[in-house]
Protein backbone atom coordinates (compact mmCIF):
# COMPACT_ATOMS: atom_id res chain seq x y z
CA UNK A 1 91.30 103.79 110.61
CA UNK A 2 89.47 103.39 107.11
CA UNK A 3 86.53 104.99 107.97
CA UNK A 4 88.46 107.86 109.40
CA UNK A 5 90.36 107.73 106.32
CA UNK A 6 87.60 107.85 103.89
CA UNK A 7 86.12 110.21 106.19
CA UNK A 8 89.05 112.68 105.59
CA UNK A 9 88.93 112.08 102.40
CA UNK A 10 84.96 112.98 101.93
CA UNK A 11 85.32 116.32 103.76
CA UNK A 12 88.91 117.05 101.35
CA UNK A 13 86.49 116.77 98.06
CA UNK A 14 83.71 118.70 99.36
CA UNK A 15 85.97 121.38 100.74
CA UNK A 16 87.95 121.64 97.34
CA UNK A 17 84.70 122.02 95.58
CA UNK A 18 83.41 124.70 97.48
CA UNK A 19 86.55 126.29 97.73
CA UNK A 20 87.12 125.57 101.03
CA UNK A 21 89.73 124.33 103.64
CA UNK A 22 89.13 121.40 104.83
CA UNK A 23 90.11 122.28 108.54
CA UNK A 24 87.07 125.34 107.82
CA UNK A 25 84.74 122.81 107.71
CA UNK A 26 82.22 121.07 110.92
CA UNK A 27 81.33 117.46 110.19
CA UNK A 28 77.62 118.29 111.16
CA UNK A 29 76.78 121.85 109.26
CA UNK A 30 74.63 122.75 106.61
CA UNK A 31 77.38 123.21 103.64
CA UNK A 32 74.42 125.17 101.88
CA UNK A 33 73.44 127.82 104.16
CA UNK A 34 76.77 127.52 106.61
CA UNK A 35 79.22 128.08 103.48
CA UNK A 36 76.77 129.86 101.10
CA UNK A 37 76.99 127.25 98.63
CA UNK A 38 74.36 126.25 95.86
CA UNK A 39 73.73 122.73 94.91
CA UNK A 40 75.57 123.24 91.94
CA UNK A 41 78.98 123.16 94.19
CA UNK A 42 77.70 119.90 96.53
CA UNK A 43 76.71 118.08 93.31
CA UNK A 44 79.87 118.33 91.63
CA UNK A 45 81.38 117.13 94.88
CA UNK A 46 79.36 114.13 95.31
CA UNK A 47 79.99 113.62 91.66
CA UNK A 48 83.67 112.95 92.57
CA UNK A 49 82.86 111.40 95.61
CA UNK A 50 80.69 108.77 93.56
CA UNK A 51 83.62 107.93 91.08
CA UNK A 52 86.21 107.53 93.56
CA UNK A 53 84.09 105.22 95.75
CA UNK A 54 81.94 103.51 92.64
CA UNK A 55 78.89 104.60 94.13
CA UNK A 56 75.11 106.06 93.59
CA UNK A 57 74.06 108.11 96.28
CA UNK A 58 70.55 109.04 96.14
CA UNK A 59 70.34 113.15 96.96
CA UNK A 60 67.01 112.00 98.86
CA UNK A 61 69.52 110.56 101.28
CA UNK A 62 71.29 113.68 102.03
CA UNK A 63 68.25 115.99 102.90
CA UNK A 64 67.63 119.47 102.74
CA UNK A 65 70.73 120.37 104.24
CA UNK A 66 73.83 118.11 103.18
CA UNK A 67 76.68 118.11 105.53
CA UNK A 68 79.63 116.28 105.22
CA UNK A 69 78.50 113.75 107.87
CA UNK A 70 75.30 113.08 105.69
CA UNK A 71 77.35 112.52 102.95
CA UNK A 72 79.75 110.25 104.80
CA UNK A 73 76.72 108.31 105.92
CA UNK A 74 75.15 107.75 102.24
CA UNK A 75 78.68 106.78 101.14
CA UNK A 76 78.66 103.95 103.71
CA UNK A 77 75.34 102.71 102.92
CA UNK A 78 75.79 102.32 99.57
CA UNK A 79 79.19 100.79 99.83
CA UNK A 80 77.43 98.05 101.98
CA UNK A 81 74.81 97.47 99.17
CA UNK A 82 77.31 96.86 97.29
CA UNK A 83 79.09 94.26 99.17
């Protein structure tokens, strides 16, 4: 339930950053092209995401096309690096 939890909470940040609802957004979509946002918008978002879950993410781990699964993912693998 803390995955899904964190989970929740991942999509919630990116959505309020982009101006979004969070029940608007798919787990697996490019929030670039799919939401016509810039990087600008997913940057401050992982910016938040970062603080909140004391983490680096690399943007090399979220690819060309970030999606909130993506971003989920990187969150997790840095948390474990951390452990």
């Amino acid at each position: 339930m803390v995955e899904q939890d964190r989970f929740s909470e991942i999509r919630a940040i990116v959505a309020h950053a982009l101006g979004l609802a969070p029940a608007d957004m798919a787990d697996d979509v490019d929030l670039l092209t799919t939401f016509a946002s810039s990087w600008r918008e997913v940057g401050a978002a992982i910016s938040k995401i970062e603080e909140k879950y004391d983490v680096t993410i690399p943007i090399e781990e979220l690819g060309a096309a970030p999606t909130i699964q993506s971003i989920y993912r990187a969150v997790e693998r840095q948390a474990k690096r951390l452990d």
